[in-house]
Protein backbone atom coordinates (compact mmCIF):
# COMPACT_ATOMS: atom_id res chain seq x y z
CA UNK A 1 20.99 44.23 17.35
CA UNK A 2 17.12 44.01 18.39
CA UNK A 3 16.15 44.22 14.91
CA UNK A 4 18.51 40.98 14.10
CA UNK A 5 17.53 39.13 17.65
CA UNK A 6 13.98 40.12 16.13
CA UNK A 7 14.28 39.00 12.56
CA UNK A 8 15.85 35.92 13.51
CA UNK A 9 12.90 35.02 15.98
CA UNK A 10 10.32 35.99 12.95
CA UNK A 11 12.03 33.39 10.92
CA UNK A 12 12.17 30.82 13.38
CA UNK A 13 8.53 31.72 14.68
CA UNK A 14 7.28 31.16 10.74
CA UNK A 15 9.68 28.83 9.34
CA UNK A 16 7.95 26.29 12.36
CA UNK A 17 4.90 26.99 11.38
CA UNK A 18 5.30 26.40 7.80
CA UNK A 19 6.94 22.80 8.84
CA UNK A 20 4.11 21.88 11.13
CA UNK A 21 1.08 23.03 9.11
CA UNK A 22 2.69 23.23 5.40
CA UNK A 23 1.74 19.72 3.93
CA UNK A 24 -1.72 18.84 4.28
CA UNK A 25 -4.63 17.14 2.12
CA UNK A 26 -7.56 18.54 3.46
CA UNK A 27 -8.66 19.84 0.21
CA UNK A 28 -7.95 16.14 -1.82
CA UNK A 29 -10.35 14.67 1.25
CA UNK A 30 -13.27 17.98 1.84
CA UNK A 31 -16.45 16.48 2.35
CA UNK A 32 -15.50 12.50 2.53
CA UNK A 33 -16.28 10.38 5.36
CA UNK A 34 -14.80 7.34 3.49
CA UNK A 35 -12.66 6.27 0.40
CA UNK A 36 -12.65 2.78 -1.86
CA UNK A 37 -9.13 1.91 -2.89
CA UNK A 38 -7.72 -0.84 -5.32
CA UNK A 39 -3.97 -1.10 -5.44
CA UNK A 40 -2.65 -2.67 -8.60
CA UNK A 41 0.83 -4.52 -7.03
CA UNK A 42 2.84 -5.80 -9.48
CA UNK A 43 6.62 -4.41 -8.04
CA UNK A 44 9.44 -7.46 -8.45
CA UNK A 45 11.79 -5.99 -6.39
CA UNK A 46 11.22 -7.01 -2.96
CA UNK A 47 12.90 -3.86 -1.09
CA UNK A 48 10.90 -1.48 -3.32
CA UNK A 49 7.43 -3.46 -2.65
CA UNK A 50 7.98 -3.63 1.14
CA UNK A 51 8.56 0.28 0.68
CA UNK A 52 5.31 -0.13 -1.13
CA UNK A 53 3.40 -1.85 2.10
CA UNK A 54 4.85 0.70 4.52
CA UNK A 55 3.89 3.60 2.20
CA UNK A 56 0.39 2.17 2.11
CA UNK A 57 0.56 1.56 6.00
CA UNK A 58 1.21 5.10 6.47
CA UNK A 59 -1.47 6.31 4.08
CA UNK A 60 -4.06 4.24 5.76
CA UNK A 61 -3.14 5.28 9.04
CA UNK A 62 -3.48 9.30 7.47
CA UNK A 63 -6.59 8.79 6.20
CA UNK A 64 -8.36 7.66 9.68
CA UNK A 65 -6.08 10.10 11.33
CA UNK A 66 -8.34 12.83 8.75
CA UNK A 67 -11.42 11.44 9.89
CA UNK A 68 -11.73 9.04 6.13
CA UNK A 69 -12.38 5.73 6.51
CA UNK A 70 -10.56 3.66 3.43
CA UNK A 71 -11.89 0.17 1.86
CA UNK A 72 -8.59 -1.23 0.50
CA UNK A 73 -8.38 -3.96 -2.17
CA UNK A 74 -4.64 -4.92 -2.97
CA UNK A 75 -4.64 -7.11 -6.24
CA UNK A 76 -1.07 -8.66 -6.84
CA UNK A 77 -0.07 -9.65 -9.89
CA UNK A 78 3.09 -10.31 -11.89
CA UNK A 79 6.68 -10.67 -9.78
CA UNK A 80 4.63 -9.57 -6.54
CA UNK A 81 3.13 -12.43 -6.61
CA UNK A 82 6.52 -14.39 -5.32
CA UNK A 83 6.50 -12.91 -2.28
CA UNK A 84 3.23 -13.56 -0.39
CA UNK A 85 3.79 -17.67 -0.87
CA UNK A 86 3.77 -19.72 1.84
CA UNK A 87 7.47 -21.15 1.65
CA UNK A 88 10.58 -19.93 0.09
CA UNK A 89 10.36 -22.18 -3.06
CA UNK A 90 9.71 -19.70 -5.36
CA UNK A 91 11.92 -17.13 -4.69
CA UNK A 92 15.91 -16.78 -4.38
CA UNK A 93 17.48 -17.55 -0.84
CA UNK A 94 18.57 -14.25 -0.58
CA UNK A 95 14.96 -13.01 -0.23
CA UNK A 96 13.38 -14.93 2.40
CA UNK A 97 13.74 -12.06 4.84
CA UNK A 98 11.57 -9.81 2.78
CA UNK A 99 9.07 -12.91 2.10
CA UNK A 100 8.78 -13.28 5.97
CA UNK A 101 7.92 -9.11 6.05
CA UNK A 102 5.32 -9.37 3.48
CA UNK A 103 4.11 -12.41 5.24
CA UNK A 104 3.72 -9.75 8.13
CA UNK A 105 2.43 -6.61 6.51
CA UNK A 106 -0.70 -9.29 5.05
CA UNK A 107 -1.23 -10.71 8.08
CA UNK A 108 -1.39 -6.88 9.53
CA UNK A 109 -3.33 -5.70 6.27
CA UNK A 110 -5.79 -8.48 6.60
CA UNK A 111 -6.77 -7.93 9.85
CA UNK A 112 -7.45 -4.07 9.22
CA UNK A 113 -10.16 -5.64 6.86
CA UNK A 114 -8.12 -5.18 3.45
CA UNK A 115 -9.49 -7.11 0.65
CA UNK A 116 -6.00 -9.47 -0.62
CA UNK A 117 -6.56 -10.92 -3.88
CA UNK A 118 -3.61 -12.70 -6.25
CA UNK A 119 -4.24 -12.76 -10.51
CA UNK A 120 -4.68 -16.57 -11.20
CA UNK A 121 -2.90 -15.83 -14.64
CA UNK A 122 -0.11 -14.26 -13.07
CA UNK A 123 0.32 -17.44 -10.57
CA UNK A 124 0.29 -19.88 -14.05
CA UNK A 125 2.75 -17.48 -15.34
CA UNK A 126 5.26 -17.68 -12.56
CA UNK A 127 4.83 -21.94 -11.86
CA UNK A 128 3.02 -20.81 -8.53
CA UNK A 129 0.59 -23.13 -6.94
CA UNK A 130 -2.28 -21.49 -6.38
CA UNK A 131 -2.58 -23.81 -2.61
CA UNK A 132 0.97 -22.04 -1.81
CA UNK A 133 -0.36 -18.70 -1.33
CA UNK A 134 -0.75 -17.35 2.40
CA UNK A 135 -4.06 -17.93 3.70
CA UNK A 136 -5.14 -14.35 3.26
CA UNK A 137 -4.95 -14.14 0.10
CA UNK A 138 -8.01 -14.90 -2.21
CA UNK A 139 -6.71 -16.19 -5.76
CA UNK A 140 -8.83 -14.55 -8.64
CA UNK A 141 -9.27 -15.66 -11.93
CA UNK A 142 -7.79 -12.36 -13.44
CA UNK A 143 -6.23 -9.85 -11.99
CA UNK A 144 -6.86 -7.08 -14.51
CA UNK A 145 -11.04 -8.37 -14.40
CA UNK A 146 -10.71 -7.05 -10.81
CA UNK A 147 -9.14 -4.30 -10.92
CA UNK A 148 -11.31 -2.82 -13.80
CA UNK A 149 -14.07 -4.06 -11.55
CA UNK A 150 -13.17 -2.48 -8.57
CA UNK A 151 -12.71 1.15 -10.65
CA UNK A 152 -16.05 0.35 -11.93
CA UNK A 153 -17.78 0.25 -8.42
CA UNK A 154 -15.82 3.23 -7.79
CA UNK A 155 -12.76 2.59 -6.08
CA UNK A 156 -9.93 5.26 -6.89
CA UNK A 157 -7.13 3.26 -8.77
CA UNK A 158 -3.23 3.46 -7.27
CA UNK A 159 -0.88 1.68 -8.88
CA UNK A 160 2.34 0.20 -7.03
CA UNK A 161 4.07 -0.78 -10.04
C-alpha cells in the first residue's frame, strides 16, 4: 500500500512538473534581446485570420514575457485585405462581426508599435479603394516588394497564409 500511495505521488509530483516546465523556447531565443518580424497575411477566411491575430497576440506577449523585444511588420495581401476596410462594402453581411474584431486587433496592434501595411496590387485586385482602408494601415505599392524587403533587412519571415 505505501509503495502505491508512493508511486502514485511520484507520478503526480513529475507529471506537474513536466506540464509546468515541459514547453519552452529558451533555446529558439538564447542570446536575443530583440527579434524583427514580417508576417505575410493573406488568410480569406475571416474565423481562421482572427485565429491568426490572437495567435500573434499571444506570441508577442511570449516574447516580452522571455525578455525579447519583437519589431512586427504585418503585410496583408490577397482576401485579408477585405477585412481591415473601413465599412462593410466589401465583404458579405455575414462577416461584419469579424470586420469589427480585426478593426480591434489593428487598432490594438498599432498601438503596440506594429508596422500595418496593405499590397496596393492586392487592393486593385479585390475593387478596394485604397482611401477605405482603416487609418492604420499604410497602403504599399507591392506587397511581395516588402516583404522580400523586410527579409532582406533581416526580419524572420512567418507566413499566416
Amino acid at each position: 500500500m505505501k509503495k502505491t500511495i508512493s508511486l502514485c505521488i511520484c507520478l503526480i509530483l513529475v507529471s506537474t512538473m513536466a506540464i509546468a516546465g515541459q514547453f519552452n523556447n529558451e533555446k529558439a531565443i538564447k542570446g536575443l534581446s530583440s527579434i524583427k518580424i514580417v508576417c505575410d497575411i493573406n488568410v480569406g477566411d475571416p474565423d481562421l485570420l482572427l485565429t491568426r491575430m490572437n495567435y500573434l497576440d499571444t506570441t508577442y506577449s511570449q516574447l516580452l514575457d522571455m525578455g525579447v523585444k519583437p519589431t512586427i511588420v504585418l503585410v496583408f495581401r490577397g482576401k485579408a485585405s477585405l477585412f481591415i476596410t473601413k465599412n462593410d462594402k466589401y465583404i458579405k453581411a455575414v462577416y461584419r462581426k469579424q470586420r469589427l474584431e480585426m478593426k480591434g486587433w489593428l487598432e490594438q496592434f498599432n498601438e503596440l508599435g506594429f508596422t500595418i501595411e496593405q499590397c496596393d496590387l492586392a487592393a486593385k485586385s479585390y475593387k478596394i479603394d485604397t482611401k477605405d482602408f482603416l487609418p492604420q494601415v499604410k497602403v504599399v505599392a507591392n506587397g511581395y516588394i516588402s516583404l522580400v524587403g523586410y527579409q532582406s533587412q533581416g526580419y524572420a519571415f512567418l507566413p499566416m497564409d
